[in-house]
N, C-alpha and C. Protein backbone atom coordinates (compact mmCIF):
# COMPACT_ATOMS: atom_id res chain seq x y z
N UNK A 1 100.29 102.11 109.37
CA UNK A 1 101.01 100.88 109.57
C UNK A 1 101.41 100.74 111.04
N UNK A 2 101.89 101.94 112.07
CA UNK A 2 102.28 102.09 112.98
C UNK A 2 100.79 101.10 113.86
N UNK A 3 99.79 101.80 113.62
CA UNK A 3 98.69 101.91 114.24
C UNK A 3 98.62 99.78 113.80
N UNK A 4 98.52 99.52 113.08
CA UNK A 4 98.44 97.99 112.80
C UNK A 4 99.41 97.19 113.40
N UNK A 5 100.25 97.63 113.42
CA UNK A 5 101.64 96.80 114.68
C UNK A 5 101.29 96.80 116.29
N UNK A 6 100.77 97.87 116.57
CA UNK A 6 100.28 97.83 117.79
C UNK A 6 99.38 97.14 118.36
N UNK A 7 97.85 96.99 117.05
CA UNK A 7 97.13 96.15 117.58
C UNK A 7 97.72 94.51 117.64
N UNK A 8 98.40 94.48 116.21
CA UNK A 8 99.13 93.13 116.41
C UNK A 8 99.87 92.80 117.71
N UNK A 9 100.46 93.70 118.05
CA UNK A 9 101.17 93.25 119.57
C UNK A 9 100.08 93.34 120.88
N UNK A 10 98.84 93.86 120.49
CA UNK A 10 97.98 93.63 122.02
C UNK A 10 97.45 92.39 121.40
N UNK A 11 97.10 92.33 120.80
CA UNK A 11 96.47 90.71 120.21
C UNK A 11 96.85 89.80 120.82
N UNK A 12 98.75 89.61 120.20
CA UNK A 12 99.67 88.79 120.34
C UNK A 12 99.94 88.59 122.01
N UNK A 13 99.84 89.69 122.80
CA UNK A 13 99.81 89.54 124.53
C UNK A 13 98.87 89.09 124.90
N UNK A 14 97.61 89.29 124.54
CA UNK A 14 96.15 89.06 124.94
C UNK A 14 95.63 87.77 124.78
N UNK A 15 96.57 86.77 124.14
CA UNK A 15 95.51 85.82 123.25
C UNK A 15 97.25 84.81 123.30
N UNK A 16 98.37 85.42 123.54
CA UNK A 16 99.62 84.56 124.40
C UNK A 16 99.99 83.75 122.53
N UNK A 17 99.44 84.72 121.22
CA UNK A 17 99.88 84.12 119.77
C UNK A 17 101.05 84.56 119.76
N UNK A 18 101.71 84.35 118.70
CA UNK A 18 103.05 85.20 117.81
C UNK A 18 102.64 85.66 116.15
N UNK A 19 102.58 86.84 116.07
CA UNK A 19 102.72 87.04 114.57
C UNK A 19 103.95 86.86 113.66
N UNK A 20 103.50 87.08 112.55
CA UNK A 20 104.36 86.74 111.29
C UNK A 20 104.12 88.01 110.84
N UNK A 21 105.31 88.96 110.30
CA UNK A 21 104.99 90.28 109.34
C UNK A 21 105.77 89.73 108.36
N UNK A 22 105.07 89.07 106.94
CA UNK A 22 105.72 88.60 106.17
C UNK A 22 106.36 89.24 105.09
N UNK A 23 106.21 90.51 105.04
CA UNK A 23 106.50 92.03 104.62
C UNK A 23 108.06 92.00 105.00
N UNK A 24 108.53 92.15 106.52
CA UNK A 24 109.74 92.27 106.14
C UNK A 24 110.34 90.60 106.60
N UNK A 25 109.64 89.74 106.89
CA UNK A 25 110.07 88.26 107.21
C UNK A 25 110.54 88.09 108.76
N UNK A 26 109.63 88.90 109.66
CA UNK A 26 110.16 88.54 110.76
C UNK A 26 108.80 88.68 111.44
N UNK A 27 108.89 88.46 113.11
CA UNK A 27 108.14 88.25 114.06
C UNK A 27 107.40 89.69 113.87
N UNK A 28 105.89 90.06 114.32
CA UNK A 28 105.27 91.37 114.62
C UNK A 28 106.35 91.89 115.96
N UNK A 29 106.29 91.25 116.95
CA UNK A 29 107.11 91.87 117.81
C UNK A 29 108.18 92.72 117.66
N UNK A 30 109.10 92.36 116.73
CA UNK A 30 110.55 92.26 116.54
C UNK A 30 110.37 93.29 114.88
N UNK A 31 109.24 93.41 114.54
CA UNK A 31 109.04 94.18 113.11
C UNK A 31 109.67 95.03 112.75
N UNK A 32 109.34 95.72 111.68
CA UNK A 32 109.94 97.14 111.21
C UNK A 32 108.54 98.17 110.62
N UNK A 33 107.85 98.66 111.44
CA UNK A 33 107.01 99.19 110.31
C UNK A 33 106.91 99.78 109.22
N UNK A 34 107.93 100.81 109.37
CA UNK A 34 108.56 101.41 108.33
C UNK A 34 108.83 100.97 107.04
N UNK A 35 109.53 100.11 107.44
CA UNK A 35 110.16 99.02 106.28
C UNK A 35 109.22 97.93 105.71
N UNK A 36 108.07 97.65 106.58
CA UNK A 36 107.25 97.09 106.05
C UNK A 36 105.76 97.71 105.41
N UNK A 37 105.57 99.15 105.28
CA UNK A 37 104.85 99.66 104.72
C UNK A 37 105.80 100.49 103.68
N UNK A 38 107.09 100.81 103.49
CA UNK A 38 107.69 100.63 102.04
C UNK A 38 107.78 99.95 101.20
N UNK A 39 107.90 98.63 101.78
CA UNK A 39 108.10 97.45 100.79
C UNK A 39 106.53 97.38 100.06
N UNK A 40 105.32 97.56 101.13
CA UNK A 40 103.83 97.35 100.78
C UNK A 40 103.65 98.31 99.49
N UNK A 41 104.02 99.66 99.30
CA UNK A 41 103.79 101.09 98.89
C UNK A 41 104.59 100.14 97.72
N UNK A 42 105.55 99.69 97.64
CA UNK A 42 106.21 99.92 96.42
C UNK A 42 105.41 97.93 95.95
N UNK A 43 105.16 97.41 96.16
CA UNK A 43 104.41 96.20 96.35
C UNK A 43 102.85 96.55 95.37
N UNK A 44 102.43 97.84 96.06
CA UNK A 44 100.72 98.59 95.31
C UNK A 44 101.41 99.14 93.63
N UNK A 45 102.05 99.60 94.37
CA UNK A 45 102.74 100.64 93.15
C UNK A 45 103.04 99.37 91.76
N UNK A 46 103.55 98.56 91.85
CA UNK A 46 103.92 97.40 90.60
C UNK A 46 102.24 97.01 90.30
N UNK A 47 102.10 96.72 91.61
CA UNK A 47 100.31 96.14 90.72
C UNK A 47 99.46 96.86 90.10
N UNK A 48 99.72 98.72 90.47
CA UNK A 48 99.14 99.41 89.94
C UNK A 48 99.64 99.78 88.77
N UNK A 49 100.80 99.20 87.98
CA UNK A 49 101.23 99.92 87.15
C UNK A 49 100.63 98.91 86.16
N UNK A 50 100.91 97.48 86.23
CA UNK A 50 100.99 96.21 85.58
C UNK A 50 99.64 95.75 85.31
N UNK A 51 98.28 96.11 86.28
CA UNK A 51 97.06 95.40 86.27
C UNK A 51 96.15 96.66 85.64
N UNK A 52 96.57 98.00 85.49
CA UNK A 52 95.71 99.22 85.29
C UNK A 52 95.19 99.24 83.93
């Protein structure tokens, strides 16, 4: 996840965009990775329980 924030922020410099991490509801810049690959993990985890 770390590694995916980063490219989002050379992107976002390179190309003068803004992301959306709609994971935790804020800017890529300003993100949480952490917090947004917990929320994801527990996000897999319901679909895997519910769709299996």
């Amino acid at each position: 996840m770390e590694l995916a924030y980063r490219i989002a922020r050379i992107v976002e410099e390179e190309g003068c965009l803004t992301g959306h991490d709609f994971e935790v509801g804020r800017p890529t810049r300003t993100g949480d990775p952490v917090k947004a690959a917990n929320r994801l993990s527990r996000v897999s985890g319901w679909a895997q329980h519910h769709f299996s």
